[in-house]
Protein backbone atom coordinates (compact mmCIF):
# COMPACT_ATOMS: atom_id res chain seq x y z
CA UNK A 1 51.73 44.61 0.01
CA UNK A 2 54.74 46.63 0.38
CA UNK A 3 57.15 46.59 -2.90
CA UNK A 4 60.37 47.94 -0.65
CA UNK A 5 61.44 45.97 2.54
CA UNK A 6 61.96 48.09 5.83
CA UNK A 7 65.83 48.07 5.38
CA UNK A 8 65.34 49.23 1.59
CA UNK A 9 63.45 52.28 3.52
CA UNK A 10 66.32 52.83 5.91
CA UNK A 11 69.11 53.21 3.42
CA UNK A 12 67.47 54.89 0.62
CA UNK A 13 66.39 57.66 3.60
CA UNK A 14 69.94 57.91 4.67
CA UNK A 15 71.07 57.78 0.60
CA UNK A 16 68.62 60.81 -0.37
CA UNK A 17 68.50 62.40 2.70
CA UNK A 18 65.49 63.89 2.33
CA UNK A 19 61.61 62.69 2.37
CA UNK A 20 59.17 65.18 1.30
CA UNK A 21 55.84 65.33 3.76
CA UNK A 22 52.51 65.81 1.90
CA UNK A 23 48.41 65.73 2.21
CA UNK A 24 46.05 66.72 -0.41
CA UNK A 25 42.52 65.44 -0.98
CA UNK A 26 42.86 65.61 -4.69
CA UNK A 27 44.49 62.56 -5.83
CA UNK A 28 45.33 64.39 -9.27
CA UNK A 29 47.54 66.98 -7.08
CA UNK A 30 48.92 64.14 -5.30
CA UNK A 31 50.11 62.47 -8.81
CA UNK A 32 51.67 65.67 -9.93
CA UNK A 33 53.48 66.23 -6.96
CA UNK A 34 55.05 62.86 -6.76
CA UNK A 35 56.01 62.85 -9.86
CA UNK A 36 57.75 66.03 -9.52
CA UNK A 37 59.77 64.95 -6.28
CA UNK A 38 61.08 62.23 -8.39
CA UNK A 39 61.37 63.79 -11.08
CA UNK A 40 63.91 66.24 -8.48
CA UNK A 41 65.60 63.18 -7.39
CA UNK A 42 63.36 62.27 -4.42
CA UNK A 43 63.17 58.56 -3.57
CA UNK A 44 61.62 58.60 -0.30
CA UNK A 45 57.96 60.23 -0.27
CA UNK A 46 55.38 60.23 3.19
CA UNK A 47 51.54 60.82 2.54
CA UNK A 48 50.19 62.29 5.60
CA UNK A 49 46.83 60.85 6.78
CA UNK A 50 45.42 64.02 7.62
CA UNK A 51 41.63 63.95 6.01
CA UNK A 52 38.25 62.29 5.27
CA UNK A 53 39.26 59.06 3.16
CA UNK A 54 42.78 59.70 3.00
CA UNK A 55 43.57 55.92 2.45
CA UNK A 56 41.40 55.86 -0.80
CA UNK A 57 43.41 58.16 -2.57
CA UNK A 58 46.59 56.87 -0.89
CA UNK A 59 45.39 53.77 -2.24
CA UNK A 60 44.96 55.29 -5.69
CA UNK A 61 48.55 57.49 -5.53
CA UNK A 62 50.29 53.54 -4.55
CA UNK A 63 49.05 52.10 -7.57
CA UNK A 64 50.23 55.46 -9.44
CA UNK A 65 53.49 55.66 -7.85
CA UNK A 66 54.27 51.50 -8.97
CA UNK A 67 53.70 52.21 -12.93
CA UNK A 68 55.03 56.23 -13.04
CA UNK A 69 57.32 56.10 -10.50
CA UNK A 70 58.93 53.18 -9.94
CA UNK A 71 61.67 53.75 -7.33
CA UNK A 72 59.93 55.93 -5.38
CA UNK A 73 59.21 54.17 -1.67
CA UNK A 74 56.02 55.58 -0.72
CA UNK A 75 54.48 55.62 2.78
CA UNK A 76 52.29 56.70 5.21
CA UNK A 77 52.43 59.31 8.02
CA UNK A 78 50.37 60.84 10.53
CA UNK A 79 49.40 57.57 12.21
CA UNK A 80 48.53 57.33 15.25
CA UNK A 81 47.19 53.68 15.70
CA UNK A 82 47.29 49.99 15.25
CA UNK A 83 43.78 50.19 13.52
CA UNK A 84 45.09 52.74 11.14
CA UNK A 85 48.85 51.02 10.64
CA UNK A 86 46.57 48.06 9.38
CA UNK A 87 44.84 49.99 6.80
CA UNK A 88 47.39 51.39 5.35
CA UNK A 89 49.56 48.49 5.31
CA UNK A 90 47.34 46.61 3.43
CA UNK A 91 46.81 49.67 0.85
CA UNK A 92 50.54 49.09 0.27
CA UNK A 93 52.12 51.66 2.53
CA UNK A 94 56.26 50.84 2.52
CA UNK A 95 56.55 52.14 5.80
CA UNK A 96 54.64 54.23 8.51
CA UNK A 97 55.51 57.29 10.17
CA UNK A 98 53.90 58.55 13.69
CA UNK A 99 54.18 61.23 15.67
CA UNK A 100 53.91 59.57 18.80
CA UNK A 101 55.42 56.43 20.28
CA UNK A 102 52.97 53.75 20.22
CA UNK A 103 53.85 50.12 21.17
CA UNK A 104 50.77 48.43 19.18
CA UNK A 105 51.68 50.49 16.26
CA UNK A 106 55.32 48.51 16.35
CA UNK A 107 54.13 45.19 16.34
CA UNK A 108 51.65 45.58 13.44
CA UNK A 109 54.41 46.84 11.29
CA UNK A 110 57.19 44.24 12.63
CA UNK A 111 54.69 41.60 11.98
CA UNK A 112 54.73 42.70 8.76
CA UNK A 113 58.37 43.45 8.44
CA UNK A 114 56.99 47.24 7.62
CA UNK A 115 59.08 50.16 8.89
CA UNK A 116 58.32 52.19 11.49
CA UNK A 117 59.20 55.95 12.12
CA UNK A 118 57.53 56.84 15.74
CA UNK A 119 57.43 60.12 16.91
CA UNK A 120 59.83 60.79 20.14
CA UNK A 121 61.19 63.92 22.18
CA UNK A 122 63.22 61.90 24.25
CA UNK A 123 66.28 59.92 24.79
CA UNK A 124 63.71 57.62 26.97
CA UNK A 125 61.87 57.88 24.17
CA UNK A 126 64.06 56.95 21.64
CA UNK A 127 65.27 54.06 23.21
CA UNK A 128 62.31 52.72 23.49
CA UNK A 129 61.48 53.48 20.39
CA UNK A 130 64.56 51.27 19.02
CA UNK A 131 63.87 48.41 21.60
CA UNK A 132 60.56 47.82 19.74
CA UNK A 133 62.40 47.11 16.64
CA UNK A 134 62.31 51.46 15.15
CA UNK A 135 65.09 51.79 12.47
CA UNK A 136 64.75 55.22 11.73
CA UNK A 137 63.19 56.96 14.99
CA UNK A 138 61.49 60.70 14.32
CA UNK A 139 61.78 63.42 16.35
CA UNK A 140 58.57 65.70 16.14
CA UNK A 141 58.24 68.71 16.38
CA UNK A 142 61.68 68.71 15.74
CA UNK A 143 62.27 72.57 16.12
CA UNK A 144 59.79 72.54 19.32
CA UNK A 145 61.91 69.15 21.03
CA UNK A 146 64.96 71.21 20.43
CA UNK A 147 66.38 71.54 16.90
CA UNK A 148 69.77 70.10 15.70
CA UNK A 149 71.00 70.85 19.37
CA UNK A 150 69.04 68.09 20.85
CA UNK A 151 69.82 65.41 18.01
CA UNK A 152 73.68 66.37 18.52
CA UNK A 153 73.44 65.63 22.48
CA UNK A 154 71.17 62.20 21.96
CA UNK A 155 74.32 61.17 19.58
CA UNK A 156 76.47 61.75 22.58
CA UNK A 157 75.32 58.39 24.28
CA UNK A 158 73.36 57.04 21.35
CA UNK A 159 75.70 57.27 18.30
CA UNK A 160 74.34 54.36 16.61
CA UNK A 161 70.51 56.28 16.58
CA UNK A 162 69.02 56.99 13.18
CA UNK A 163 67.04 60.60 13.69
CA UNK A 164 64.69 62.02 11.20
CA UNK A 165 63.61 65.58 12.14
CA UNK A 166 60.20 66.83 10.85
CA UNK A 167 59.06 70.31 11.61
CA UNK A 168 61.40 73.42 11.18
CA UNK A 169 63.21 71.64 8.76
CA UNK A 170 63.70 74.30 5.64
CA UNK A 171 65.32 74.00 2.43
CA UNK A 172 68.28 76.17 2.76
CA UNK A 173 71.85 75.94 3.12
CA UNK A 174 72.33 77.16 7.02
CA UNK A 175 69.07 74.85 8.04
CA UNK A 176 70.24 71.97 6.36
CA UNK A 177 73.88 72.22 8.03
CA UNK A 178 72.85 72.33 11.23
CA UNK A 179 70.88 69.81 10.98
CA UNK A 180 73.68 67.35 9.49
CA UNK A 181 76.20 68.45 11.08
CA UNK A 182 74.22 67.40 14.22
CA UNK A 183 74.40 64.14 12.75
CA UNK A 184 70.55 63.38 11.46
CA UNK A 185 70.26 60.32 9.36
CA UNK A 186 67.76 62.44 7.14
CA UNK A 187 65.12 64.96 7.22
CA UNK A 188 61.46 65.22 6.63
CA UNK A 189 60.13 68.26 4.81
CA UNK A 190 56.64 69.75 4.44
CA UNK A 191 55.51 73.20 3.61
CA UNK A 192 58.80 75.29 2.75
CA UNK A 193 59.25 72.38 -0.19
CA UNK A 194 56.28 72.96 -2.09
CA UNK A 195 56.65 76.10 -4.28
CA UNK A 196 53.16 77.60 -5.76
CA UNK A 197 52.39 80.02 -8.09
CA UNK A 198 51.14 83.74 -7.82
CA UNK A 199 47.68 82.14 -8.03
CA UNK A 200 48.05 79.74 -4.95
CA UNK A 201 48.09 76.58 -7.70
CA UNK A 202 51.34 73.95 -7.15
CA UNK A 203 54.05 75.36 -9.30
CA UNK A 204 55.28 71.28 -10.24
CA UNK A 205 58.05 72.53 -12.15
CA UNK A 206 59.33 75.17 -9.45
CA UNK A 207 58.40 71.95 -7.27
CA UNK A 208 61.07 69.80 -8.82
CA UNK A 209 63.95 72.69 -9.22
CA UNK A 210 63.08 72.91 -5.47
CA UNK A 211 63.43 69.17 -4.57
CA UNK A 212 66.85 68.85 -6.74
CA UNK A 213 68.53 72.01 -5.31
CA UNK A 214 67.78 70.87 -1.78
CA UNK A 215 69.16 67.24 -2.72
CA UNK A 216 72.50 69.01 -4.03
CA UNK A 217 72.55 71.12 -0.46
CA UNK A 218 72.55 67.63 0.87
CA UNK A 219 74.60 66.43 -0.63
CA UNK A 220 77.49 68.64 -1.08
CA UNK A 221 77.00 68.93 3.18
CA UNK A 222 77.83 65.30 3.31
CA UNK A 223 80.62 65.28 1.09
CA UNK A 224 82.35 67.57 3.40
């Protein structure tokens, strides 16, 4: 059962601003690098579903994440169905993330008061999106749909839209502006995030000098 209600999710995305986006089979990876997003300042954390029994060690990382890390909302992306939404929602997922739109998706998660993040490269599509009850609506790809360009002309006619980019999101200065000054209510962040070593291996410490420096971009972009 979730531990953080859907609102919870909404504000403490807005709040940080930032939700790191990760997938690894190894559940002792996955422990290290949760721990060392919060341990950057990270609140908000998606596990993507993207292998063979990816719910048992999401399973595992929720029960991790409620003794180590006890702020941290943790949930689930790379959905793609009601089936799925289920699962995962009964493994304790705070909220679900999709890269499409789908309708049985929404009312699974509003059944459960669960939030729901669909994927959407439309104004169409976000408003249908928030119609069936979306919060926090993703664009995905974000560079692909159109970058911080597109969210700043959906906020033209839809200023009260929450917008969470994934995809060409990076962890610099000049990306991150553009994409808040375009007026995103946070981003998602994958790859450019994790920092390894020379060897390949997570670097967890690099990982967690990463996480707070991009916070403190975000930050100091919001406070202007």
């Amino acid at each position: 059962m979730a531990r953080f209600t859907r609102i919870d999710v909404a504000i403490q995305m807005k709040e940080t601003g930032m939700v790191p986006v990760f997938y690894h089979s190894d559940i002792e990876i996955c422990k290290k690098v949760l721990k060392a997003c919060y341990q950057g300042g990270a609140r908000v954390f998606e596990f993507t579903n993207r292998g063979d029994f990816a719910h048992e060690v999401f399973t595992e990382l929720v029960k991790f994440a409620a003794k180590e890390t006890p702020e941290m909302i943790l949930g689930i992306g790379s959905v793609v169905d009601a089936g799925t939404t289920s699962l995962y929602i009964q493994s304790g997922a705070n909220f679900v993330v999709s890269p499409v739109l789908n309708p049985e998706m929404a009312k699974v998660c509003n059944r459960r008061k669960i939030g729901w993040s669909p994927g959407c490269g439309s104004l169409t599509e976000i408003s249908y999106a928030e119609e069936l009850g979306a919060e926090v609506v993703k664009i995905f790809p974000g560079s692909q749909v159109g970058g911080p360009s597109f969210v700043k002309a959906v906020k033209g006619p839809f200023p009260w839209s929450s917008i969470m980019p994934t995809g060409g999101v990076a962890p610099t200065i000049e990306n991150l502006t553009a994409w808040f000054d375009a007026g995103v209510h946070c981003v998602g962040m994958g790859s450019k995030l994790f920092v390894k070593n020379e060897a390949g291996e997570f670097d967890y410490a690099g990982l967690t000098k990463k996480v707070t420096e991009t916070l403190d971009i975000i930050k100091a972009i919001k406070s202007k």
